[in-house]
Protein backbone atom coordinates (compact mmCIF):
# COMPACT_ATOMS: atom_id res chain seq x y z
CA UNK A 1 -57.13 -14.45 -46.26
CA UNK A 2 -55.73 -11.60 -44.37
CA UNK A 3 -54.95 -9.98 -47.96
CA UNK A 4 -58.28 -10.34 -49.39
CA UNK A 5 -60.10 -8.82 -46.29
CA UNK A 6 -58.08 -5.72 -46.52
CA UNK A 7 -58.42 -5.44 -50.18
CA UNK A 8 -62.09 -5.66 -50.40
CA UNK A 9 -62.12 -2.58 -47.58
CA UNK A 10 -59.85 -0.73 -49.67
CA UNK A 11 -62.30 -1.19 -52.52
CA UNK A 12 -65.46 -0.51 -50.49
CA UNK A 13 -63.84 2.95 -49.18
CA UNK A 14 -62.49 3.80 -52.61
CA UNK A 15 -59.62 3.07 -54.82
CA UNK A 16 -56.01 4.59 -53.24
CA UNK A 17 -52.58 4.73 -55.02
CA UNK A 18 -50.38 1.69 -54.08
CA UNK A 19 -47.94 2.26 -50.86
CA UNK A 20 -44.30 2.30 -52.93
CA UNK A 21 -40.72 1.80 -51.11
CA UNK A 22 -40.37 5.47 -51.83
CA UNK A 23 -43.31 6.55 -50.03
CA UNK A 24 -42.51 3.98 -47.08
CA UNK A 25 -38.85 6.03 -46.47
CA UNK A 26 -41.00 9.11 -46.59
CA UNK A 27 -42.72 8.34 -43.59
CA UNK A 28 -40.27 6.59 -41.88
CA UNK A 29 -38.41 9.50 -42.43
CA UNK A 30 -40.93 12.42 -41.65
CA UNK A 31 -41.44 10.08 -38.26
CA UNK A 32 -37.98 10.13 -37.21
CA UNK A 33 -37.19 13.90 -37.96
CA UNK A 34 -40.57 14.03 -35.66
CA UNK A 35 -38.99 12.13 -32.90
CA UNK A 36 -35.51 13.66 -33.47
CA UNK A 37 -36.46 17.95 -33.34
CA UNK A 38 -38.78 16.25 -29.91
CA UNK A 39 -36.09 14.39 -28.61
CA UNK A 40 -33.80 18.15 -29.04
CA UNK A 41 -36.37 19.92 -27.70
CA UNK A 42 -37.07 17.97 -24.56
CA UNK A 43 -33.67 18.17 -24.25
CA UNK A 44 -33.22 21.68 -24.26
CA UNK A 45 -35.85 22.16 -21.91
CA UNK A 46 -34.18 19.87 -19.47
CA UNK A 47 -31.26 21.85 -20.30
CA UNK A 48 -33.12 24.94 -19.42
CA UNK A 49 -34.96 23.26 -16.00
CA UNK A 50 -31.24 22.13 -14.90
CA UNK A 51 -29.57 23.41 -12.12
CA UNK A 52 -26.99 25.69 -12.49
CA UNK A 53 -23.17 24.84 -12.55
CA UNK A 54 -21.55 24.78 -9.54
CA UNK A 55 -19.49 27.89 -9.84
CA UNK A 56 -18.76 28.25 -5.75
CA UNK A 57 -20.51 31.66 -5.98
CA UNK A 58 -22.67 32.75 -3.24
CA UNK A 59 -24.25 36.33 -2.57
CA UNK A 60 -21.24 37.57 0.33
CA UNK A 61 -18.53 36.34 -2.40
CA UNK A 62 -15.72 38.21 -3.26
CA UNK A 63 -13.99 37.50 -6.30
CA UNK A 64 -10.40 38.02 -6.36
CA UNK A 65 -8.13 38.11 -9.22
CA UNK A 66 -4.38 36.88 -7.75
CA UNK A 67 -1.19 35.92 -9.23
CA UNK A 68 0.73 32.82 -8.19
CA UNK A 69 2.83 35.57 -6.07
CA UNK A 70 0.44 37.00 -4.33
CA UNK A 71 -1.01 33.44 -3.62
CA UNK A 72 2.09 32.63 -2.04
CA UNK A 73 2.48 35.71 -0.15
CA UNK A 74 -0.98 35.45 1.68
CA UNK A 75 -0.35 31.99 2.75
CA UNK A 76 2.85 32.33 4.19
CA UNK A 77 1.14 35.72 5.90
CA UNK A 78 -2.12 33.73 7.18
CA UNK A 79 -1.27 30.30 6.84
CA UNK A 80 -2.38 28.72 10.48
CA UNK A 81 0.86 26.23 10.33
CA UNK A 82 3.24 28.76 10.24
CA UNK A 83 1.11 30.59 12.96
CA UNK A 84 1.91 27.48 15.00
CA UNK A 85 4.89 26.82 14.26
CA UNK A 86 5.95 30.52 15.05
CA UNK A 87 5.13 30.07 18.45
CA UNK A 88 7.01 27.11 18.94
CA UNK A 89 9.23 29.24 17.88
CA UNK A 90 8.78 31.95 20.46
CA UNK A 91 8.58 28.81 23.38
CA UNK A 92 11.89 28.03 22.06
CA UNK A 93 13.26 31.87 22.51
CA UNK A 94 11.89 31.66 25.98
CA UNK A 95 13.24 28.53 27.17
CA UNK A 96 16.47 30.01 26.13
CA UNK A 97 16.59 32.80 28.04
CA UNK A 98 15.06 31.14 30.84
CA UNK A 99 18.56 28.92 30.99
CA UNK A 100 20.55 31.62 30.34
CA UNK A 101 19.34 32.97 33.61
CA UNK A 102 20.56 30.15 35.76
CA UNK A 103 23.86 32.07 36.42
CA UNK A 104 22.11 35.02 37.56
CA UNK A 105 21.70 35.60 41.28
CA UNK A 106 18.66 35.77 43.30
CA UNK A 107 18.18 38.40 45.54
CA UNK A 108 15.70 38.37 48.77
CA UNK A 109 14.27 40.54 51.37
CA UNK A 110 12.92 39.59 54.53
CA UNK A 111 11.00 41.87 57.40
CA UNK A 112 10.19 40.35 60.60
CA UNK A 113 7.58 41.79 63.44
CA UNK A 114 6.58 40.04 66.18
CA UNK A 115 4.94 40.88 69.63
CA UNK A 116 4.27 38.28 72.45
CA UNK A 117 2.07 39.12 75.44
CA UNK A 118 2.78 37.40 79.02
CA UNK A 119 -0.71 37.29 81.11
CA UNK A 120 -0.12 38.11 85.15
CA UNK A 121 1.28 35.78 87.31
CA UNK A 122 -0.15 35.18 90.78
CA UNK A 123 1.86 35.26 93.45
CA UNK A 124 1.66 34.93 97.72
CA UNK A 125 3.86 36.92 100.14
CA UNK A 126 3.72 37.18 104.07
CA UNK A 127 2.61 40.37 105.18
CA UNK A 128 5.34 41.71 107.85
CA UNK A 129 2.56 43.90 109.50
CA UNK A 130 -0.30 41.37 110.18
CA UNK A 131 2.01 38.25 109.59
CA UNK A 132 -0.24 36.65 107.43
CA UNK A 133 0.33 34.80 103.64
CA UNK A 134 -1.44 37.46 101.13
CA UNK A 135 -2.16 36.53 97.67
CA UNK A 136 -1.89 39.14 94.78
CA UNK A 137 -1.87 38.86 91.08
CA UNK A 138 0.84 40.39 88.94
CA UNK A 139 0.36 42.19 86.10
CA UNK A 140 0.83 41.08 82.29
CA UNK A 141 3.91 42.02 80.43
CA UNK A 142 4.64 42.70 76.40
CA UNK A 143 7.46 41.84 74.41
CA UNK A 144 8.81 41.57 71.17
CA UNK A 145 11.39 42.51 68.52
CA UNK A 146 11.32 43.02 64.73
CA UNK A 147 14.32 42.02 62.57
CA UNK A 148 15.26 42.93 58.70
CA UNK A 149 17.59 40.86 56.37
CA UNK A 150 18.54 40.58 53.05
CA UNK A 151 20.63 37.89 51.34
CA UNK A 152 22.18 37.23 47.78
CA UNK A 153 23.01 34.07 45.86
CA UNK A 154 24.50 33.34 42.89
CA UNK A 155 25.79 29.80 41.14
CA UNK A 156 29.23 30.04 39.78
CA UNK A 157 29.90 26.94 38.29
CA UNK A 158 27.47 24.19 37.19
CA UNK A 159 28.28 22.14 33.99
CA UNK A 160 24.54 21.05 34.02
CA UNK A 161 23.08 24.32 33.59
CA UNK A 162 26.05 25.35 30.72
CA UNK A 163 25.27 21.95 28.85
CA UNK A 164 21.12 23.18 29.56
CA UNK A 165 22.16 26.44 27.86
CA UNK A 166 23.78 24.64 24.66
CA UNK A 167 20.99 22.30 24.35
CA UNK A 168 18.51 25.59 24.38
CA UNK A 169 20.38 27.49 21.98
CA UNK A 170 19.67 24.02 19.38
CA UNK A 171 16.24 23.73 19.94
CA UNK A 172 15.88 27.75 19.29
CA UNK A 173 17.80 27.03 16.29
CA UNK A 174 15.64 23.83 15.55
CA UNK A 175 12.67 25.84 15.59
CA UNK A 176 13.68 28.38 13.36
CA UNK A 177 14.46 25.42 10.92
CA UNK A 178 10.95 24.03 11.18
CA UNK A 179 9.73 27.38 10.98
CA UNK A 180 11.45 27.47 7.03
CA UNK A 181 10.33 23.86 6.69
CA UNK A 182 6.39 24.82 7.39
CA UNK A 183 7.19 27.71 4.68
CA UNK A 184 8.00 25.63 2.28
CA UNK A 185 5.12 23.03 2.77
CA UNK A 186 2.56 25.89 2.24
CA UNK A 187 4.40 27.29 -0.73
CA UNK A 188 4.39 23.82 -2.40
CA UNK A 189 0.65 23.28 -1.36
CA UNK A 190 -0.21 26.83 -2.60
CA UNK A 191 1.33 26.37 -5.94
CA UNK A 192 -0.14 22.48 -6.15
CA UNK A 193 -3.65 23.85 -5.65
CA UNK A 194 -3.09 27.35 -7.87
CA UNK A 195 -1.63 24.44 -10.55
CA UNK A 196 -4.44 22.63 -10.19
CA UNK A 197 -6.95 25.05 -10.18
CA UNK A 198 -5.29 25.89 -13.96
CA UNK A 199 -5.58 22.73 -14.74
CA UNK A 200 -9.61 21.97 -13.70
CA UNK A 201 -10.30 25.59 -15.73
CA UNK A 202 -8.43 24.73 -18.76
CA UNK A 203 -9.84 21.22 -19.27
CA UNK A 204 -13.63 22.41 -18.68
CA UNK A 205 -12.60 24.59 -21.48
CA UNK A 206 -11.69 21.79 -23.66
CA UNK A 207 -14.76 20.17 -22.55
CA UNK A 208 -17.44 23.19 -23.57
CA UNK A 209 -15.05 23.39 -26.86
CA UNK A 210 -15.53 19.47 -27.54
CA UNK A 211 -19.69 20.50 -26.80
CA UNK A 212 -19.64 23.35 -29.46
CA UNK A 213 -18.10 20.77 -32.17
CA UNK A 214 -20.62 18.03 -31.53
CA UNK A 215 -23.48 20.29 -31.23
CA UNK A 216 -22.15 21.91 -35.26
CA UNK A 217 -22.14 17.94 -35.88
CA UNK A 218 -25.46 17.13 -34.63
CA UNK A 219 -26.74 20.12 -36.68
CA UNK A 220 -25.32 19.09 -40.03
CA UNK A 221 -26.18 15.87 -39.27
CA UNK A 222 -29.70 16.88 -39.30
CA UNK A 223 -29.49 18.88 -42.17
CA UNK A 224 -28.01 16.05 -44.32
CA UNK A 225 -30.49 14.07 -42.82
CA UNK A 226 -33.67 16.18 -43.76
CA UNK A 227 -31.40 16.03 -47.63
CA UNK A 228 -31.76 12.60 -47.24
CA UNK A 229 -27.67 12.31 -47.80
CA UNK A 230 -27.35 10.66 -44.42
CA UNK A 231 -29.26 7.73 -42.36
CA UNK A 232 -30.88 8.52 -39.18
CA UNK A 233 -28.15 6.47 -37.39
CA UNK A 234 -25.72 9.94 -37.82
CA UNK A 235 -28.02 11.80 -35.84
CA UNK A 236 -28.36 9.60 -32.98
CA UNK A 237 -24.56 8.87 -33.27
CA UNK A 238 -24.40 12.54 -32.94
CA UNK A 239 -27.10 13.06 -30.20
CA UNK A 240 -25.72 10.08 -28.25
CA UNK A 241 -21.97 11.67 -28.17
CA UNK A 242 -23.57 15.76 -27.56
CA UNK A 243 -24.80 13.96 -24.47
CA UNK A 244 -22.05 12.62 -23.46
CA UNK A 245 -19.86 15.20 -23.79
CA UNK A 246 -22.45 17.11 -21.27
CA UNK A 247 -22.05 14.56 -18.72
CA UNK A 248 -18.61 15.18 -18.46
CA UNK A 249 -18.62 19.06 -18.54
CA UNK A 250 -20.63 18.57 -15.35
CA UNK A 251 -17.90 16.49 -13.76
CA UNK A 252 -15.20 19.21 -15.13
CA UNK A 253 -17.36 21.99 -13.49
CA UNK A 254 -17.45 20.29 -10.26
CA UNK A 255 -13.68 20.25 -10.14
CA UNK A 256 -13.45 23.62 -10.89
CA UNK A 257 -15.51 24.40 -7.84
CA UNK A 258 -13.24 22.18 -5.31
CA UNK A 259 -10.09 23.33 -6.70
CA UNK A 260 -11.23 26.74 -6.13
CA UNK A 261 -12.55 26.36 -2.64
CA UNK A 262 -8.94 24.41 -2.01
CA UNK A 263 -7.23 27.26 -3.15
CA UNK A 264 -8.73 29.50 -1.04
CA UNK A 265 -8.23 27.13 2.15
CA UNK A 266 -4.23 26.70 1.26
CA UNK A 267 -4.24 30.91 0.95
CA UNK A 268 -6.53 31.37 4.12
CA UNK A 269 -8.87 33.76 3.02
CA UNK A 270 -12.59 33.83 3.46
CA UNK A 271 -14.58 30.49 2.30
CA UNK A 272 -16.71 33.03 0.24
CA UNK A 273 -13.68 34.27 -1.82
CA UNK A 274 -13.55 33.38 -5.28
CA UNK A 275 -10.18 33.34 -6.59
CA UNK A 276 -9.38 33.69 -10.48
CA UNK A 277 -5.68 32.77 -11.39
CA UNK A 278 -4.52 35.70 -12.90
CA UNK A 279 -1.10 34.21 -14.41
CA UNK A 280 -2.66 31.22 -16.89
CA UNK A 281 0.58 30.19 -18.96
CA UNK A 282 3.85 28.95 -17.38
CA UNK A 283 7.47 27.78 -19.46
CA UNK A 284 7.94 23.93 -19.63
CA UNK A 285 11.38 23.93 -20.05
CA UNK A 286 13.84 20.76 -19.12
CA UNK A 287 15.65 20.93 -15.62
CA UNK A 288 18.94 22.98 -15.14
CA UNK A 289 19.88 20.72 -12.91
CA UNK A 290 21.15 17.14 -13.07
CA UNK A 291 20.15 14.20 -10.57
CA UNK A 292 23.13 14.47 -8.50
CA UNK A 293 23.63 18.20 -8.19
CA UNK A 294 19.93 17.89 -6.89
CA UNK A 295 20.81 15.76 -4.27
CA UNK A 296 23.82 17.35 -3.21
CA UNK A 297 22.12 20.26 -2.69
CA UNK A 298 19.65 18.97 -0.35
CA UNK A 299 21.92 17.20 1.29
CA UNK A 300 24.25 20.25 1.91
CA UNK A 301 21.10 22.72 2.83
CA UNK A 302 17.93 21.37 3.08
CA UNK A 303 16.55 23.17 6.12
CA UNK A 304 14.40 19.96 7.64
CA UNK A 305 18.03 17.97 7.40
CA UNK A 306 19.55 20.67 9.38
CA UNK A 307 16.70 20.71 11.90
CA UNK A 308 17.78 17.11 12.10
CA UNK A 309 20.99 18.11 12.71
CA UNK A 310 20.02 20.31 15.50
CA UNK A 311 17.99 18.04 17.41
CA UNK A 312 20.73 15.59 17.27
CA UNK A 313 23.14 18.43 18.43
CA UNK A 314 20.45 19.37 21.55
CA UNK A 315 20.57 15.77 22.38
CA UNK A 316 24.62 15.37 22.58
CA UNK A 317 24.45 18.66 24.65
CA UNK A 318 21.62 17.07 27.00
CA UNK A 319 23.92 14.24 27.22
CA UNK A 320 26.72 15.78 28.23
CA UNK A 321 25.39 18.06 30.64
CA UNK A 322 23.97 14.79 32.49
CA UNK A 323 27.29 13.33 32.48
CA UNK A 324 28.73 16.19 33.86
CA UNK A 325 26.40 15.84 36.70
CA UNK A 326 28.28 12.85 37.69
CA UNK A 327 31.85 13.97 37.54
CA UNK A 328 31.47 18.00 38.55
CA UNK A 329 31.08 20.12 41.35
CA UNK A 330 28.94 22.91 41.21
CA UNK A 331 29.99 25.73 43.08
CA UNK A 332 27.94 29.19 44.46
CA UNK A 333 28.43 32.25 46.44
CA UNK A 334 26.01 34.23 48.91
CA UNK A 335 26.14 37.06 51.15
CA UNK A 336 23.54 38.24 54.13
CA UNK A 337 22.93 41.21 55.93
CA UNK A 338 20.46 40.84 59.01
CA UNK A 339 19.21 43.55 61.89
CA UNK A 340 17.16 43.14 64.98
CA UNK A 341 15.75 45.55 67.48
CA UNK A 342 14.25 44.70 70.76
CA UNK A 343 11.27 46.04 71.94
CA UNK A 344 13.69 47.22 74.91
CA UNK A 345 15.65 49.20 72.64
CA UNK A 346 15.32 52.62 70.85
CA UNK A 347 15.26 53.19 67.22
CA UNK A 348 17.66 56.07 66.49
CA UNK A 349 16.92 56.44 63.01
CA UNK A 350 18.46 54.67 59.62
CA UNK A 351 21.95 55.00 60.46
CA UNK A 352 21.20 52.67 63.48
CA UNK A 353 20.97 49.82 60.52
CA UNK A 354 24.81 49.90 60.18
CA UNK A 355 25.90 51.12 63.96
CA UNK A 356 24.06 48.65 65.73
CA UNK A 357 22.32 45.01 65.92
CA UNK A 358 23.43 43.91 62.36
CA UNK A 359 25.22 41.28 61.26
CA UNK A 360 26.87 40.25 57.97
CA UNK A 361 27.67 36.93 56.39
CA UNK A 362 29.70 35.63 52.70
CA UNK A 363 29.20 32.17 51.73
CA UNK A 364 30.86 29.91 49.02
CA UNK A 365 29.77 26.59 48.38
CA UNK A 366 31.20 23.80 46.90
CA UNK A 367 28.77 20.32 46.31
CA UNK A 368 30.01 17.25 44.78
CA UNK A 369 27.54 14.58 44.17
CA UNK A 370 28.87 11.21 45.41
CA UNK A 371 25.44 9.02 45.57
CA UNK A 372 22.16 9.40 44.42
CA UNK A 373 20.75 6.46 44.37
CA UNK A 374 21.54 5.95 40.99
CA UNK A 375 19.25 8.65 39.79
CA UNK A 376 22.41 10.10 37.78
CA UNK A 377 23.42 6.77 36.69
CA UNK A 378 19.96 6.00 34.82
CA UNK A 379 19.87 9.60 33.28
CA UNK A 380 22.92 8.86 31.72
CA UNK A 381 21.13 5.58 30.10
CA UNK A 382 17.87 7.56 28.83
CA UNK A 383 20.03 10.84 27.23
CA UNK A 384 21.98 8.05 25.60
CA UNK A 385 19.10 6.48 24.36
CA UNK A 386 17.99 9.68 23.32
CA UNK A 387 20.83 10.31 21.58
CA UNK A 388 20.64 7.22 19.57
CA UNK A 389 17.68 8.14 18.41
CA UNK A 390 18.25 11.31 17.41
CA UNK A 391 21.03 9.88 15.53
CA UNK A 392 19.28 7.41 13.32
CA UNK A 393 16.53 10.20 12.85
CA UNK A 394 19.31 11.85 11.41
CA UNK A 395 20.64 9.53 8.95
CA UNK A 396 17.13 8.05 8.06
CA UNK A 397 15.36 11.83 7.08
CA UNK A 398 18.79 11.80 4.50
CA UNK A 399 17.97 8.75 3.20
CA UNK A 400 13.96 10.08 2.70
CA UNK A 401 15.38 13.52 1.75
CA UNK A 402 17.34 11.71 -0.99
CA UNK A 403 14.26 9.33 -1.87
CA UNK A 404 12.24 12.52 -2.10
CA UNK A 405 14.44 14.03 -4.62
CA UNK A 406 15.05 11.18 -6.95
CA UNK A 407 11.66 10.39 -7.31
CA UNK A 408 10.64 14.29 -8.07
CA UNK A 409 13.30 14.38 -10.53
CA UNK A 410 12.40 10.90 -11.87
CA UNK A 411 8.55 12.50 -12.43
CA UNK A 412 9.66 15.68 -13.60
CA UNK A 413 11.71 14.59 -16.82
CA UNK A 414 8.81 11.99 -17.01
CA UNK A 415 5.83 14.59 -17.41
CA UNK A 416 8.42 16.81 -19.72
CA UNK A 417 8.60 13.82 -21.94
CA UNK A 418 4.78 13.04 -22.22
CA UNK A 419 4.16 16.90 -22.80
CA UNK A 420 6.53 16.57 -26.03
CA UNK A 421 5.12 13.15 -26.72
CA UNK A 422 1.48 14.71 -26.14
CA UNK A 423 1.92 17.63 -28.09
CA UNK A 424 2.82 15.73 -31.09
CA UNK A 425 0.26 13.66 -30.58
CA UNK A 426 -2.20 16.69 -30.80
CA UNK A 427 -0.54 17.51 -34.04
CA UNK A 428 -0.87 13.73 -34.79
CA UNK A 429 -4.70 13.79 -34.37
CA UNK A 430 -5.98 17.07 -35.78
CA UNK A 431 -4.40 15.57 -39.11
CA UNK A 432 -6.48 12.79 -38.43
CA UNK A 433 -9.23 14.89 -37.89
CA UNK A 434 -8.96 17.07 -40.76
CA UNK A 435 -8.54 14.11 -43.22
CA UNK A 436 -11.55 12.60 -41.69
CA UNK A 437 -13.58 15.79 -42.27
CA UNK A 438 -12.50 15.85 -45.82
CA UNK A 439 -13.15 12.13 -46.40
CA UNK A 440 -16.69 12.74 -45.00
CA UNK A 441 -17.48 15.88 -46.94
CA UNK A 442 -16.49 14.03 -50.07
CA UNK A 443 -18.36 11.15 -49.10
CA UNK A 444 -15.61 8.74 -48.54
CA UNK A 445 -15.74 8.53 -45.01
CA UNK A 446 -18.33 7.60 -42.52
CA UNK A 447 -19.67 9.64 -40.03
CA UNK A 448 -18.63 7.44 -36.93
CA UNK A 449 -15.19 7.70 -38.65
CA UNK A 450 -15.33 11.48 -38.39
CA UNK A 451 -16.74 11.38 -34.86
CA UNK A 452 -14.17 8.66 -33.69
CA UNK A 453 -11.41 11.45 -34.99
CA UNK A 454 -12.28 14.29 -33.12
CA UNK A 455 -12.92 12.36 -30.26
CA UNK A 456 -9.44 11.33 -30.67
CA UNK A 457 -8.32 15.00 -30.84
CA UNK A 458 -10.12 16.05 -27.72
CA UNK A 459 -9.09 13.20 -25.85
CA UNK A 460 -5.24 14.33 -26.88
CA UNK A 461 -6.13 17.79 -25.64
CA UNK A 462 -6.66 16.70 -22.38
CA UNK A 463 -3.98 14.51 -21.73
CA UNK A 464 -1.59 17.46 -23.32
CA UNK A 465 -3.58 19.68 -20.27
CA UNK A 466 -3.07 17.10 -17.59
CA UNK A 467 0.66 16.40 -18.76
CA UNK A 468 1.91 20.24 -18.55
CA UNK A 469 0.01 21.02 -15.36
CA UNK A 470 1.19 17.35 -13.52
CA UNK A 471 5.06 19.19 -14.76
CA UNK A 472 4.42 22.04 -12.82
CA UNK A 473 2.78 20.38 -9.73
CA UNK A 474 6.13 17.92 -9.59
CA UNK A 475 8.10 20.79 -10.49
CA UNK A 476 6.99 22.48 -7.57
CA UNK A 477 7.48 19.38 -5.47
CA UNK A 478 11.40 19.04 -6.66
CA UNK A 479 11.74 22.48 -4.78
CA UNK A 480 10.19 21.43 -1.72
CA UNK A 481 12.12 17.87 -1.45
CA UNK A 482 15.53 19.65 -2.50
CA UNK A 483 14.65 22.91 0.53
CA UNK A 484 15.49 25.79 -2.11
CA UNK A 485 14.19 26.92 -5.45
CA UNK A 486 15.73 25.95 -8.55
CA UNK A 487 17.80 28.25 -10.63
CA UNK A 488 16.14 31.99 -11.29
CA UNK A 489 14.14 31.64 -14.76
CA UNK A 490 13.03 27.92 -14.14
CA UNK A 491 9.11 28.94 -13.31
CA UNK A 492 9.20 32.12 -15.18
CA UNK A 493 6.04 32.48 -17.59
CA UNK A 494 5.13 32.53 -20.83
CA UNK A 495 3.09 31.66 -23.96
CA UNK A 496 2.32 28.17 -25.10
């Protein structure tokens, strides 16, 4: 019914040529190329309306164009730990010289003035003339004296301030340990953020590379399309992967931005500085050391193992000293030279200081402790326990030191393996890639073949970015866990 209705319009409005399959792809086509070149264009306005990339640029930046080097250098210049730690460093100096100066004597002065005033006195006497008791008041009387004295002591012998002495000259050297271990904590922290600044740059480049391909596919796709040598499912295939390929240059862009700004907190300079790595290409090249002579070498030199081994060393001295407390005198010597004058008396000038009035006085000392209500006794007990502890802090940072380096080997010949296994795999899939071209051009191949192939190769790009960069970062960690850098030549740069 539905047919004859709409055939007797068509024949009151006129007779029309019959709607053919060919006609119908016509239109469906013409449609879609219509909602396709819309589609791009909305989407390139969006493009255009977008917010910019974060690039951590602001007007007061200063863009800065460093070397690994001269990262380095500025951090260990600026870097706040190794401010801090430098002046534990200096508290260490001073406490050192402040118990060096135990044996040293003291030397005092004293002047002494005083006056005292006696009020009158009243007092009754019989007068021989009229025989009668007369009272009468006296008058007031002054006195006084002034003295000078000087006096010098000095400690002989004490085995508590000689142990105090060794124990300061540990920590000082302690300190100066610490000091190198805070150096080498920045340097590795430098070179993991300049590595890893590298690393965001070169895999947004990757990224905008894998968004210049598919944009070139999306285009031919289209063309082929409007040819009618493709369906319209190419072009959204296309569209759909341009897109999301752009999603993830945003994410690569933002990581770019945070491993700059991390960069420049490691190095600190300015939060407006904008640092571009100037050295891009470093040697992956295998270890020239084995497992063993890595550990041995920490073991032997590492300088936070020898802070260890200081502490431990200002904890026997501590020790000791206490003990000695116990079981030795301490012995001191003094001398005193005192002068008085009346207010009776005449002052005939300095030479009066050594004819008259004076006195002189030597003094040695000898004190044994015999009882102190066990005060000695239980700081024997705690410097033990201190000691103790020192001494299993001692063997456990070994153990961690040797952890440390087994695992940073372990990592390093890992990530030197996945680069080879990566870079062949790179080789592996721009063959793929290349066949799949061909196969398409000819007309072999599908188009979701072609796009699966490069995404393949892109993909294997990345992971061949992450693996060489992650070499270097664990690299740089193998030097920090063993205390010293690896043979000269091992981080050198070059090509690749």
């Amino acid at each position: 019914m539905a047919t004859q209705i709409f055939a007797a319009d068509a024949r009151r409005r006129g007779a029309r040529a019959p709607i053919t399959a060919g006609r119908r792809w016509q239109a469906g086509r013409r449609w879609a190329l219509v909602l396709v070149t819309t589609a791009a264009a909305a989407a390139g306005a969006q493009d255009a309306s977008a917010p910019a990339a974060p690039s951590g640029r602001t007007t007061d930046t200063v863009v800065l164009h460093l070397t690994l080097a001269q990262c380095v250098e500025r951090a260990l210049a600026n870097n706040v730990q190794i401010v801090q730690q430098r002046y534990r460093q200096e508290s260490a100096e001073v406490a050192l010289a402040d118990a060096r100066c135990a044996f040293l004597p003291s030397i005092s002065a004293s002047y002494g003035l005083s006056r005292q005033l006696t009020g009158p006195r009243e007092g009754s006497y019989v007068d021989e003339a009229t025989g009668l008791v007369v009272s009468r008041l006296g008058k007031s009387h002054t006195s006084g004296s002034q003295s000078l004295g000087t006096s010098v002591n000095m400690t002989v012998y004490d085995r508590r301030s000689l142990a105090s002495i060794e124990a300061s000259r540990h920590a000082l050297a302690a300190a100066d340990l610490d000091v190198q271990v805070t150096e080498q904590q920045v340097v590795f922290q430098t070179r993991q953020a300049y590595f890893s600044l590298l690393q965001a740059e070169r895999l947004r480049q990757v990224q905008e590379e894998q968004i210049l391909a598919v944009e070139e596919d999306l285009r031919r796709a289209q063309t082929r399309y409007e040819l009618r040598a493709v369906p319209l499912s190419d072009v959204l295939a296309a569209r759909a992967s341009l897109e999301s390929a752009r999603a993830s240059l945003i994410d690569r862009e933002n990581q770019v931005a945070i491993a700059r700004a991390n960069l420049a907190y490691v190095t600190a300079l300015p939060p407006a500085s904008y640092i571009v790595p100037a050295d891009t290409t470093f040697a992956v090249r295998p270890l020239p050391v084995t497992l063993d002579e890595a550990i041995a070498r920490a073991l032997s030199s590492h300088p936070e193992l020898r802070a260890q081994r200081e502490t431990l060393l200002e904890a026997k001295a501590q020790l000791a000293g206490t003990r000695a407390g116990v079981r030795h005198p301490s012995v001191s010597i003094g001398s005193g030279y005192s002068w008085s004058l009346s207010d009776q008396e005449e002052f005939g000038g300095v030479e009066d200081l050594l004819l008259k009035n004076y006195g002189l006085s030597f003094r040695v000392g000898l004190s044994f402790p015999i009882f102190n209500r066990m005060s000695t006794e239980h700081a024997v007990q705690t410097q033990t326990l201190n000691y103790r502890r020192s001494l299993a802090a001692f063997e456990q940072a070994k153990r961690q030191i040797e952890l440390e380096v087994r695992q940073a080997v372990l990592n390093v010949q890992r990530y030197l393996r996945s680069v080879a296994a990566n870079e062949a795999a790179v080789r592996a899939a721009e063959e793929s890639a290349k066949l799949a071209e061909e196969r398409y051009a000819l007309g072999t191949g599908t188009f979701l073949e072609r796009l699966q192939a490069r995404s393949s190769l892109f993909a294997a790009r990345n992971n061949l970015v992450q693996a060489i960069y992650s070499y270097h970062i664990q690299l740089a960690q193998l030097e920090q866990a063993m205390g010293q850098p690896l043979e000269p030549g091992a981080a050198t740069t070059k090509d690749r």
